[in-house]
Protein backbone atom coordinates (compact mmCIF):
# COMPACT_ATOMS: atom_id res chain seq x y z
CA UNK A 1 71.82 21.55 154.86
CA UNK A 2 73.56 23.47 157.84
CA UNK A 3 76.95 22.73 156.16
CA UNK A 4 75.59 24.35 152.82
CA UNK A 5 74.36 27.11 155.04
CA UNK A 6 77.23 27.94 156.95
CA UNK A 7 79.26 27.96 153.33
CA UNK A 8 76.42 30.56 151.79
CA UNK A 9 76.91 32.63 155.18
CA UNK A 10 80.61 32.50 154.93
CA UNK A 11 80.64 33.41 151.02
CA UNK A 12 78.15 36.88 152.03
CA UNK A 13 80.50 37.60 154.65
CA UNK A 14 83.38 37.60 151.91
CA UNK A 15 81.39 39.50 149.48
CA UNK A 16 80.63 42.05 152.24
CA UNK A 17 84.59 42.22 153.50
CA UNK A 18 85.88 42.60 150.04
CA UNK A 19 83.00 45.50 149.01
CA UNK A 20 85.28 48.67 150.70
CA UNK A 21 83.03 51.33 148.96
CA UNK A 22 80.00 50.62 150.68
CA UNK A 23 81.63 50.87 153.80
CA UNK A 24 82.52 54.71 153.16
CA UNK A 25 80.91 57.75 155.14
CA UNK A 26 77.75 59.23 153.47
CA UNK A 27 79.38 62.14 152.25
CA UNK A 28 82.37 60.88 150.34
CA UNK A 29 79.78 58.20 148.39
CA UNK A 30 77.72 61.53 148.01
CA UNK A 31 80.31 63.39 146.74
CA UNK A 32 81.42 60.43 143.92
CA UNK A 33 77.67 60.11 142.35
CA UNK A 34 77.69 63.79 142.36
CA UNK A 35 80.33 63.51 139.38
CA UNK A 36 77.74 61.21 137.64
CA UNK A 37 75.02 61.82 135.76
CA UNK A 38 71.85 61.68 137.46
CA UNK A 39 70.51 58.46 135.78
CA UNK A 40 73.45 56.52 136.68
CA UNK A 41 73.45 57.88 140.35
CA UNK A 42 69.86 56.61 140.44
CA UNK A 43 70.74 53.09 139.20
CA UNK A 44 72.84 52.57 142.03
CA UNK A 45 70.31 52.24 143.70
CA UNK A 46 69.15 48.78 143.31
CA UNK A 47 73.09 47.41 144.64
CA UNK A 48 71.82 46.90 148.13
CA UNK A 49 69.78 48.45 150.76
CA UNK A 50 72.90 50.88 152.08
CA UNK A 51 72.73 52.36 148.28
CA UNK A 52 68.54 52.56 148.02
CA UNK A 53 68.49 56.11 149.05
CA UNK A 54 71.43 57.46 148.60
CA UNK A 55 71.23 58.74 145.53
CA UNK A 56 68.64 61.16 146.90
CA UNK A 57 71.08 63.07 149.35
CA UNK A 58 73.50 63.75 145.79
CA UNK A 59 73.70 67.88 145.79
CA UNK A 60 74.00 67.99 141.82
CA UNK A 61 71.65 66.78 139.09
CA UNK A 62 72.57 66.36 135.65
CA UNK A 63 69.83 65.82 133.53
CA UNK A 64 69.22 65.58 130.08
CA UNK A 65 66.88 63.44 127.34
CA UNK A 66 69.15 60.89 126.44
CA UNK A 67 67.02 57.97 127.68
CA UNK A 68 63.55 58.98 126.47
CA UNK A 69 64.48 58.46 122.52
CA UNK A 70 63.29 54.79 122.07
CA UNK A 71 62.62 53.95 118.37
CA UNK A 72 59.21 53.18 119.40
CA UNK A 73 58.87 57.55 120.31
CA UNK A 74 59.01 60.79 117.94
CA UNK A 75 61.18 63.52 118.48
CA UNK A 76 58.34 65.62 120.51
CA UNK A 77 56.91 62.62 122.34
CA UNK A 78 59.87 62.05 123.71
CA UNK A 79 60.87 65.52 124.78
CA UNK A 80 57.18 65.71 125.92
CA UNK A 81 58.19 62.73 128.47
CA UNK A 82 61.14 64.46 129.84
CA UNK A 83 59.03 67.62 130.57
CA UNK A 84 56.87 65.42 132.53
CA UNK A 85 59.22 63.64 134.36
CA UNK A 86 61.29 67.02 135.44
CA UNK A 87 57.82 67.69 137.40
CA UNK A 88 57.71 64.47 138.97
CA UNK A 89 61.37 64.32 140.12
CA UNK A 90 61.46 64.19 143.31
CA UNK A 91 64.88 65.98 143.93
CA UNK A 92 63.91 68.89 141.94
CA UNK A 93 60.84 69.56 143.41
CA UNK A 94 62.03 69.89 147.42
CA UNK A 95 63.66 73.31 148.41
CA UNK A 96 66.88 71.91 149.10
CA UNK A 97 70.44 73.76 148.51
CA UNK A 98 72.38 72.17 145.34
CA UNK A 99 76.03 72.59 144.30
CA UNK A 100 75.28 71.57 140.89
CA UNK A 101 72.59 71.73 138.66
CA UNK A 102 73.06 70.88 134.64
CA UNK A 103 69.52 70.38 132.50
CA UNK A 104 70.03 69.67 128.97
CA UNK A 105 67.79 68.86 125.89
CA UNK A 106 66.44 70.38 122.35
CA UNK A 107 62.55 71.39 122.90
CA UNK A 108 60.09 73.48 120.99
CA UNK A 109 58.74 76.59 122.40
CA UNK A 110 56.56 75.51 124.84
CA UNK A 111 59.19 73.17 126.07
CA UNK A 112 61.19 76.02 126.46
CA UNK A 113 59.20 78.07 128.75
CA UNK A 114 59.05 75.26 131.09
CA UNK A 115 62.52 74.87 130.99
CA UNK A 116 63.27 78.56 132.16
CA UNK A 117 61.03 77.86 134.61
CA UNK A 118 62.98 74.84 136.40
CA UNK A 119 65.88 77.18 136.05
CA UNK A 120 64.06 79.88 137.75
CA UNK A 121 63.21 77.35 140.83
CA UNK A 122 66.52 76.42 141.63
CA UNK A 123 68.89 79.31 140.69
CA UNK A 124 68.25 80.90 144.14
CA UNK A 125 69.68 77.55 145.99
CA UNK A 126 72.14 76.71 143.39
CA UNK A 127 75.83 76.97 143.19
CA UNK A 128 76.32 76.15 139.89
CA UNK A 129 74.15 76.09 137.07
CA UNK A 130 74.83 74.73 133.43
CA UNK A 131 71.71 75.32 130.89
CA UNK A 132 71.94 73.63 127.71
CA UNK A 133 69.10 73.79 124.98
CA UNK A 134 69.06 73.23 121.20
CA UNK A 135 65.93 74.53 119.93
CA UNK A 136 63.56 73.96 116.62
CA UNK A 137 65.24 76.46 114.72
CA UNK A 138 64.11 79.30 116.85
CA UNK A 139 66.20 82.15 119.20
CA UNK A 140 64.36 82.25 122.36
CA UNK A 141 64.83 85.14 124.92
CA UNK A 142 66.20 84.60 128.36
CA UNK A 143 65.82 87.55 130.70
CA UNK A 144 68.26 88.01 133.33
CA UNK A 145 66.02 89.61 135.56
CA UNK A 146 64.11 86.81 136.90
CA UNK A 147 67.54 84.91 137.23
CA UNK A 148 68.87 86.78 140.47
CA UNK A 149 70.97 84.61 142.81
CA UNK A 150 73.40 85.21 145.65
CA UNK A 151 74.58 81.47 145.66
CA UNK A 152 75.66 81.56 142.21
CA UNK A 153 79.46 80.69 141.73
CA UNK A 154 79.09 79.32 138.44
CA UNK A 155 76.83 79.97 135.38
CA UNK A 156 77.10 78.30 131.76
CA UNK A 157 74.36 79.05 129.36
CA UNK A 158 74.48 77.33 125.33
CA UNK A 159 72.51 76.91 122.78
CA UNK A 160 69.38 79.06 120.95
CA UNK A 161 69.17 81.42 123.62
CA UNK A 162 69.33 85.17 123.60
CA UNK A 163 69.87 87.01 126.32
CA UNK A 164 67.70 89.91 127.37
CA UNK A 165 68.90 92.77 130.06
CA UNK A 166 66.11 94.49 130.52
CA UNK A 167 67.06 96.59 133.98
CA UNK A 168 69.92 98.29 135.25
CA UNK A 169 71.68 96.93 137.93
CA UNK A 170 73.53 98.81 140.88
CA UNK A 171 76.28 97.86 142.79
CA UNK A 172 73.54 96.97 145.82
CA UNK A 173 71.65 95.08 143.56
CA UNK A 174 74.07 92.77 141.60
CA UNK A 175 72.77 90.01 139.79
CA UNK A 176 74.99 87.97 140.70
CA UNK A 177 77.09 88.84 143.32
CA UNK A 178 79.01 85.75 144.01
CA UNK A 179 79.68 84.94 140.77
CA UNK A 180 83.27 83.61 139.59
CA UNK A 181 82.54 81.42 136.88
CA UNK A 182 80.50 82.42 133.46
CA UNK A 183 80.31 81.05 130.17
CA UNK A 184 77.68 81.94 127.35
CA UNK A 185 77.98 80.36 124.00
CA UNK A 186 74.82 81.96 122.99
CA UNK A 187 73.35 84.83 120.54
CA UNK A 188 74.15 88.48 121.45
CA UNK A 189 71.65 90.84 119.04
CA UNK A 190 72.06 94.47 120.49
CA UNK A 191 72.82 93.60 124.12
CA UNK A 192 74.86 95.76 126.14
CA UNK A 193 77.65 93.39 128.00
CA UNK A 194 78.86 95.96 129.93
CA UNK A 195 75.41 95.80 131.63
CA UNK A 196 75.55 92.25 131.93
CA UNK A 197 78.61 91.94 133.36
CA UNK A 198 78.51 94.99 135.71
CA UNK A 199 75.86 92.48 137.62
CA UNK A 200 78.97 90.50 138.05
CA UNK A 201 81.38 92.30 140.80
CA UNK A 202 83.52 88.94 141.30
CA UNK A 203 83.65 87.40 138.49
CA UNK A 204 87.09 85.97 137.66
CA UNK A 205 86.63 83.79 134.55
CA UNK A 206 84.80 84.74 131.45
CA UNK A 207 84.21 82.59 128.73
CA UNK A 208 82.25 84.36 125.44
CA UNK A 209 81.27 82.66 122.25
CA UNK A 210 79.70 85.36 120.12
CA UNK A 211 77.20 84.59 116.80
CA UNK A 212 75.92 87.74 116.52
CA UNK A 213 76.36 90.89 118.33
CA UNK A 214 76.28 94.44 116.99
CA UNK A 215 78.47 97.27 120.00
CA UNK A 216 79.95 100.18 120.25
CA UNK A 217 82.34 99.07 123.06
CA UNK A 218 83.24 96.63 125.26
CA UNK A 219 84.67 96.70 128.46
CA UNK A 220 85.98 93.28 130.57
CA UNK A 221 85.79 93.27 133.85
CA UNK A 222 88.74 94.08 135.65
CA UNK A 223 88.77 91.22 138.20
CA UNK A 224 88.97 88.90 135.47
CA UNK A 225 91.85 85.90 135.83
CA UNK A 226 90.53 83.76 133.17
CA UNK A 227 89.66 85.83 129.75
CA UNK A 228 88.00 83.66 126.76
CA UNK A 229 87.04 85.83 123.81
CA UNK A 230 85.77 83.82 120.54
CA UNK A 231 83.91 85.57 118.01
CA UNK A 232 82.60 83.34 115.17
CA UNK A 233 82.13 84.65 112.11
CA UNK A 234 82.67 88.31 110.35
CA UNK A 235 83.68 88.42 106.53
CA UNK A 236 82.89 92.31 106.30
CA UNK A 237 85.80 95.02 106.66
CA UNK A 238 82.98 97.16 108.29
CA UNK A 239 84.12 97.77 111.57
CA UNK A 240 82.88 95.20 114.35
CA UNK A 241 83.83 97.32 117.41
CA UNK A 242 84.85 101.03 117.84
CA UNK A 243 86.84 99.57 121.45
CA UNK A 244 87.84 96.50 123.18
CA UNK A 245 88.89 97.10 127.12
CA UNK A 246 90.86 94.63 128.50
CA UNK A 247 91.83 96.60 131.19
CA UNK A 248 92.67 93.21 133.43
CA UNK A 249 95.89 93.67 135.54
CA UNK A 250 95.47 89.98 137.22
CA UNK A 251 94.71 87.91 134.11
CA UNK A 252 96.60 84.89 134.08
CA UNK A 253 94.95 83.45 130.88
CA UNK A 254 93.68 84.94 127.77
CA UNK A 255 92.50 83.14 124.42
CA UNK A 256 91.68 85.82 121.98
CA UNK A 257 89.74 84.86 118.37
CA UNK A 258 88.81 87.48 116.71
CA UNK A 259 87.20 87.66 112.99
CA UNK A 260 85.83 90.99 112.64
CA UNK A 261 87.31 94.52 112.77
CA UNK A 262 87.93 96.00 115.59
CA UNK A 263 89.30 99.82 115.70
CA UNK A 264 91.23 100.55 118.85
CA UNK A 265 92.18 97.98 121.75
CA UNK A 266 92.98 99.22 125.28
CA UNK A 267 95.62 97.10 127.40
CA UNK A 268 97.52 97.10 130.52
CA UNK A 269 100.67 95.43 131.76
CA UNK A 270 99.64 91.66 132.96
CA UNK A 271 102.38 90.75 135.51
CA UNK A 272 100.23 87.36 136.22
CA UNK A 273 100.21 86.05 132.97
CA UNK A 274 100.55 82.45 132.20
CA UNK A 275 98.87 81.32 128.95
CA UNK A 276 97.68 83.47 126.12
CA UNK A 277 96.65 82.34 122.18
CA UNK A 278 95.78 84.72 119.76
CA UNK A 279 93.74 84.35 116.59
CA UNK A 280 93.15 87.50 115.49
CA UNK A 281 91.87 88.34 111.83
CA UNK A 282 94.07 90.34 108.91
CA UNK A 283 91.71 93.23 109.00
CA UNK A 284 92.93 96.86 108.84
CA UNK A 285 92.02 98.21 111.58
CA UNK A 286 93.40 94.98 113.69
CA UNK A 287 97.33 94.81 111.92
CA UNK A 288 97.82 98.40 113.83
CA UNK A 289 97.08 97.35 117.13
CA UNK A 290 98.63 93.72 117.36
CA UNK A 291 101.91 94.82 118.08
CA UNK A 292 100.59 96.30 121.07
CA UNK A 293 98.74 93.65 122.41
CA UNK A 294 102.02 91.42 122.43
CA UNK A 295 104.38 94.02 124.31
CA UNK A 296 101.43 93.69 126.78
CA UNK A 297 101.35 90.04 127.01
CA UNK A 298 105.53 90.16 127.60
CA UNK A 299 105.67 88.06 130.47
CA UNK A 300 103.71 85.14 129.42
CA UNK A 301 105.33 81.56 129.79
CA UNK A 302 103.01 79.69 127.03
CA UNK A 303 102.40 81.64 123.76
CA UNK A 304 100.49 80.19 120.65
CA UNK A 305 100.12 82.51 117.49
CA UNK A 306 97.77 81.13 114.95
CA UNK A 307 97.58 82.13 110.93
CA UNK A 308 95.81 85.01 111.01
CA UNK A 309 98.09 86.81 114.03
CA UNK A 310 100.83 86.06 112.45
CA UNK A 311 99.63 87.41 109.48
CA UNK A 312 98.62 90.73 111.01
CA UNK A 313 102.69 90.55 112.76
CA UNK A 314 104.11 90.41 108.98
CA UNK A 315 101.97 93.55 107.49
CA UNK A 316 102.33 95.60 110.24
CA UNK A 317 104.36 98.61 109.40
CA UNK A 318 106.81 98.87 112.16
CA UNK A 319 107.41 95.43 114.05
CA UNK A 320 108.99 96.60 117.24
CA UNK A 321 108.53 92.85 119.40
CA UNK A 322 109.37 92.98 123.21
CA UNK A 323 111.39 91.01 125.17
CA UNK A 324 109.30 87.94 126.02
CA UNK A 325 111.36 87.38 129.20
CA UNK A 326 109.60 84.63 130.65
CA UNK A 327 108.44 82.70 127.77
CA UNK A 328 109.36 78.81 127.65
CA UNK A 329 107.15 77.36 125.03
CA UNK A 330 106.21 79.32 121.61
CA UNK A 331 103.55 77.86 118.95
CA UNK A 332 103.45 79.47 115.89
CA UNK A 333 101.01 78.84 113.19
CA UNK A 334 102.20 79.81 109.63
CA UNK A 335 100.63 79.48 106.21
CA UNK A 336 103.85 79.77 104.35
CA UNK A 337 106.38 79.12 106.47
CA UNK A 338 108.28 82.69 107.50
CA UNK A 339 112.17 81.92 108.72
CA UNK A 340 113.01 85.81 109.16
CA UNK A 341 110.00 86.02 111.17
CA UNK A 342 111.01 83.06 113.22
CA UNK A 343 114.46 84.34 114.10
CA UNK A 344 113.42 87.62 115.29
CA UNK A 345 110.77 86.00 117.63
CA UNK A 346 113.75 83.88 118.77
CA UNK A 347 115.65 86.26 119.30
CA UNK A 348 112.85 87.83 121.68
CA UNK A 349 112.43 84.63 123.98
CA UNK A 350 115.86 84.45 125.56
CA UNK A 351 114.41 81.53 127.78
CA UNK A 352 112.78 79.54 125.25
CA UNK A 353 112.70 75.68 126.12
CA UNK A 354 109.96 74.63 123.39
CA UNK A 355 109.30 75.90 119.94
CA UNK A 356 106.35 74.26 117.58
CA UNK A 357 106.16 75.25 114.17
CA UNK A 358 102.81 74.22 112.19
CA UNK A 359 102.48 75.05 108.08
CA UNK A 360 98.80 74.52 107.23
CA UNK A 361 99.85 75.06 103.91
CA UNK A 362 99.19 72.17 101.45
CA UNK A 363 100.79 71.07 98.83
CA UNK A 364 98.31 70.12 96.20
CA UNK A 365 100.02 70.76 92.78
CA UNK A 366 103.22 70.60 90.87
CA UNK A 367 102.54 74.07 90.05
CA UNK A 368 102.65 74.91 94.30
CA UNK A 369 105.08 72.26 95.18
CA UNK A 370 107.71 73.76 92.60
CA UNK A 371 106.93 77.16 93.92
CA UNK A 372 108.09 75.54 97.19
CA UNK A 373 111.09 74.23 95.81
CA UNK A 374 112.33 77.36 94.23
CA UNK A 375 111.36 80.06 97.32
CA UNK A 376 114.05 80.59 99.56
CA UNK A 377 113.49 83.41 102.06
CA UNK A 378 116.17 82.26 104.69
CA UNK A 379 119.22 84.72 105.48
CA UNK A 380 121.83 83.82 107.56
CA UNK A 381 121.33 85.61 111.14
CA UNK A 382 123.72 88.20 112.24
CA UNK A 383 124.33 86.90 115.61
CA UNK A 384 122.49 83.79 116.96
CA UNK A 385 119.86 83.88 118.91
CA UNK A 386 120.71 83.56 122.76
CA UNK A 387 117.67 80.91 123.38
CA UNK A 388 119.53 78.68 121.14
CA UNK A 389 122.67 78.06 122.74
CA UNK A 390 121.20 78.31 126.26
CA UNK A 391 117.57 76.84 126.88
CA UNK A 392 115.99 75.72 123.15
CA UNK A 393 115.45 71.89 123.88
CA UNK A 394 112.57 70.69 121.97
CA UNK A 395 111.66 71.66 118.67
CA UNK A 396 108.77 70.34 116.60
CA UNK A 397 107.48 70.90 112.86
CA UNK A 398 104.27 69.62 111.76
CA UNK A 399 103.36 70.13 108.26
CA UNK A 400 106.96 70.20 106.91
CA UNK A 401 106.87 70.49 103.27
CA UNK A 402 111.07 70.30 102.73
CA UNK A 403 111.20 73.69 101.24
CA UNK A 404 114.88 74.90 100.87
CA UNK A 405 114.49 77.50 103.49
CA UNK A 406 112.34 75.37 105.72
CA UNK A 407 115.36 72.92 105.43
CA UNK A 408 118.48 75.77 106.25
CA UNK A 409 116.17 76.88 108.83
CA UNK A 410 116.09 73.52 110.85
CA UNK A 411 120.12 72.71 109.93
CA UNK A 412 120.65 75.85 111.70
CA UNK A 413 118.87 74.63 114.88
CA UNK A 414 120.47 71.18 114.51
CA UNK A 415 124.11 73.04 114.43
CA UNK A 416 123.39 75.85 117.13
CA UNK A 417 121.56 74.34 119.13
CA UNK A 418 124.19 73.44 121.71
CA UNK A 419 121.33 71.85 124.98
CA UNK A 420 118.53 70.75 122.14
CA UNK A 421 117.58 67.21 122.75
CA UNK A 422 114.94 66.53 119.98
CA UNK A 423 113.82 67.69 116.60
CA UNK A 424 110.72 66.39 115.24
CA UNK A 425 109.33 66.43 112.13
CA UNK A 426 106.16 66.16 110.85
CA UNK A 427 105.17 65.32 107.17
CA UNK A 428 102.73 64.21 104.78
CA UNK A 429 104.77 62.74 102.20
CA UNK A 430 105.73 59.30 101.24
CA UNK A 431 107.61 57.08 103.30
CA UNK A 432 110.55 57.31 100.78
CA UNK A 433 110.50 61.02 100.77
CA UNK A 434 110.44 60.76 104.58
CA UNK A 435 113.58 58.77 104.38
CA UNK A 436 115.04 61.23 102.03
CA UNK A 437 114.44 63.78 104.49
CA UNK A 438 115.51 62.49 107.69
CA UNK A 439 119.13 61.28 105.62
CA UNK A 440 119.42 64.92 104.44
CA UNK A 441 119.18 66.27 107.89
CA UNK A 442 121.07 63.46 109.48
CA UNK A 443 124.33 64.31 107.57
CA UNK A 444 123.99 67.67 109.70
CA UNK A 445 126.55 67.65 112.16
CA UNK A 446 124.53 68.37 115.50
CA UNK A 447 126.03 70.69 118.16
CA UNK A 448 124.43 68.69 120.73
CA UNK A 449 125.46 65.38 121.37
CA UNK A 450 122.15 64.14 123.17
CA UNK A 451 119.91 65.18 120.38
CA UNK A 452 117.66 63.07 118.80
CA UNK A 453 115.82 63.17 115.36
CA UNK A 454 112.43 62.27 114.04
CA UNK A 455 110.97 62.51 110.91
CA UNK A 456 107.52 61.24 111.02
């Protein structure tokens, strides 16, 4: 018996040498359930006595519904459990600081109301706060008044929710003063953003999702660093906005998608910029100001222009492109693909490294396909562009259909392109056509020796 003892003893000892994790400070176990969601962080607890009540010093919460829907519960007796259990948590209900705090769940209106009002409790001793609700159908109103916080870093609202301004804030009375961080993927119905955002002296990264919103003008904050603009849906010509003001000299990102009409656009020179993608609509009052809104973005290293941008680029009256001196990667989204386009852009990006072409076009009929065959816009450039010979390494072509000018575009590349090291294509035809393709293009001689060719 002592022998069998001394082998159980020696086989605990083992198990506690070889478990490292448990042996970490408070804090740092603290901080890796924080990254958890909260159920999880509370099943730890049954691993051993060091992990009992741990979970309870975690400073975030994630909670949501997930775990309530049991086959044997409806829809509303199940949300009607989760609202019960958000009063009984323990965590929630102590006035303790959080970093994080994330509630999420579809409720009916009177489970609404009681959600605001967890999110009421804790925004004053929060640091950042996600709020996630799909509701029966229904918008319900969120008013920012009751929502003032000076610990705030972060706010992310989604869902049925429309948000209500109903004050006026000064600059002594900001909503939220800390603030560096907000995202709303929500409804906007005749809400002034301005206001909203004037509450918002710090804020450095905006992220808007717009399903409905009727303004005269809209003005970004100028500390912004981090600009996310999406608006969802507008099939009308009617103008959408009179002005857009994105009067932002330190932006350093900017994803622009914009469906409606929007009159006039006001810019500034953005020495800081990294990343910017634009998917703006072919609306009239848009094709003027496009133009513009690229000399502004000059200096930007990553560049993706979807369908509808370049779209606008092609109507535009007078195409006067800048010189997109520090650009090194260029995406650009055709529907037919657009070589004399192409080689003016290239022309503008003496530093290019990476180019990726994408035709959504598809190819659905002999009628199209033969179209295809027959167009040939490509012209023979003047002089080459300087990217070309210098920096162009990588190209890639998704969606190549094998038109004759798609085809004299991409022998040009293979030819000129004295430092290129791969060309990929991209197709949806047959695995014979494919091996038509890539033997067409492989008879091209190459003017760089190191560069390899896909056709996928």
């Amino acid at each position: 018996m002592g022998k069998r003892r001394k082998q159980r003893q020696r086989k605990r000892k083992a198990a506690v040498d070889r478990d490292v994790i448990s042996r970490l400070p408070d804090e740092i176990l603290c901080n890796i359930l924080s990254f958890l969601p909260t159920r999880t962080s509370v099943a730890t607890s049954v691993l051993s006595r060091r992990w009992r009540y741990l979970w309870k010093k975690v400073q975030a919460l994630d909670l949501n519904d997930d775990f309530f829907y049991t086959p044997e519960l409806s829809r509303n007796e199940a949300q009607e459990r989760f609202l019960i259990f958000l009063k009984k948590f323990e965590p929630l209900l102590l006035p303790l600081p959080m970093r994080k705090f994330c509630l999420s769940c579809p409720v009916g209106q009177f489970g609404y109301t009681d959600l605001i009002g967890w999110i009421e409790h804790v925004i004053g001793r929060v640091s950042e706060l996600y709020f996630s609700v799909r509701t029966d159908g229904q918008t319900y109103e969120l008013y920012f008044r009751n929502l003032h916080s000076t610990s705030l870093v972060s706010l992310v609202l989604d869902g049925n929710i429309m948000i209500v301004v109903d004050f006026v804030p000064t600059p002594s009375e900001s909503i939220f003063p800390s603030l560096k961080n907000l995202e709303l993927h929500v409804t906007f119905n005749y809400v002034d953003l301005d206001l909203l955002l004037s509450g918002c002296p710090a804020l450095e990264t905006l992220r808007l999702t717009l399903i409905d919103f009727r303004l005269e003008a809209f003005h970004m904050p100028p500390s912004l660093k981090s600009l996310t603009f999406e608006e969802q849906y507008s099939d009308s010509e009617d103008v959408t906005l009179e002005l857009l003001e994105v009067n932002t000299p330190s932006l350093e990102y900017l994803r622009l998608t914009l469906r409606g009409c929007y009159a006039e656009i006001l810019v500034c020179d953005y020495p800081n910029i990294k990343r910017a993608s634009l998917d703006i609509s072919r609306k009239s009052g848009n094709i003027a100001w496009v133009p513009k809104l690229l000399r502004a973005l000059c200096k930007t290293k990553f560049f993706w222009l979807q369908v509808s941008t370049i779209e606008c680029l092609i109507c535009a009256p007078v195409l006067d492109l800048p010189n997109f001196c520090n650009l090194i990667q260029l995406q650009l989204d055709f529907h037919i693909f657009q070589s004399s386009l192409l080689i003016d852009l290239l022309h503008s990006c003496p530093k290019l490294q990476a180019l990726k072409i994408y035709i959504s076009q598809f190819v659905d009929s002999i009628s199209s396909g033969s179209y295809l065959k027959s167009r040939n816009g490509w012209t023979q450039p003047l002089s080459i562009p300087h990217c070309i010979v210098s920096h162009l390494n990588t190209v890639e072509h998704r969606g190549y259909l094998n038109s004759p000018e798609e085809h004299e575009f991409t022998a040009y590349i293979l030819q000129r392109g004295l430092v290129l090291k791969t060309m990929t294509i991209h197709t949806k035809y047959s695995l014979e056509s494919k091996s038509e393709i890539y033997e067409a293009l492989s008879e091209i001689q190459r003017g760089s020796s190191m560069c390899r060719l896909e056709v996928n």
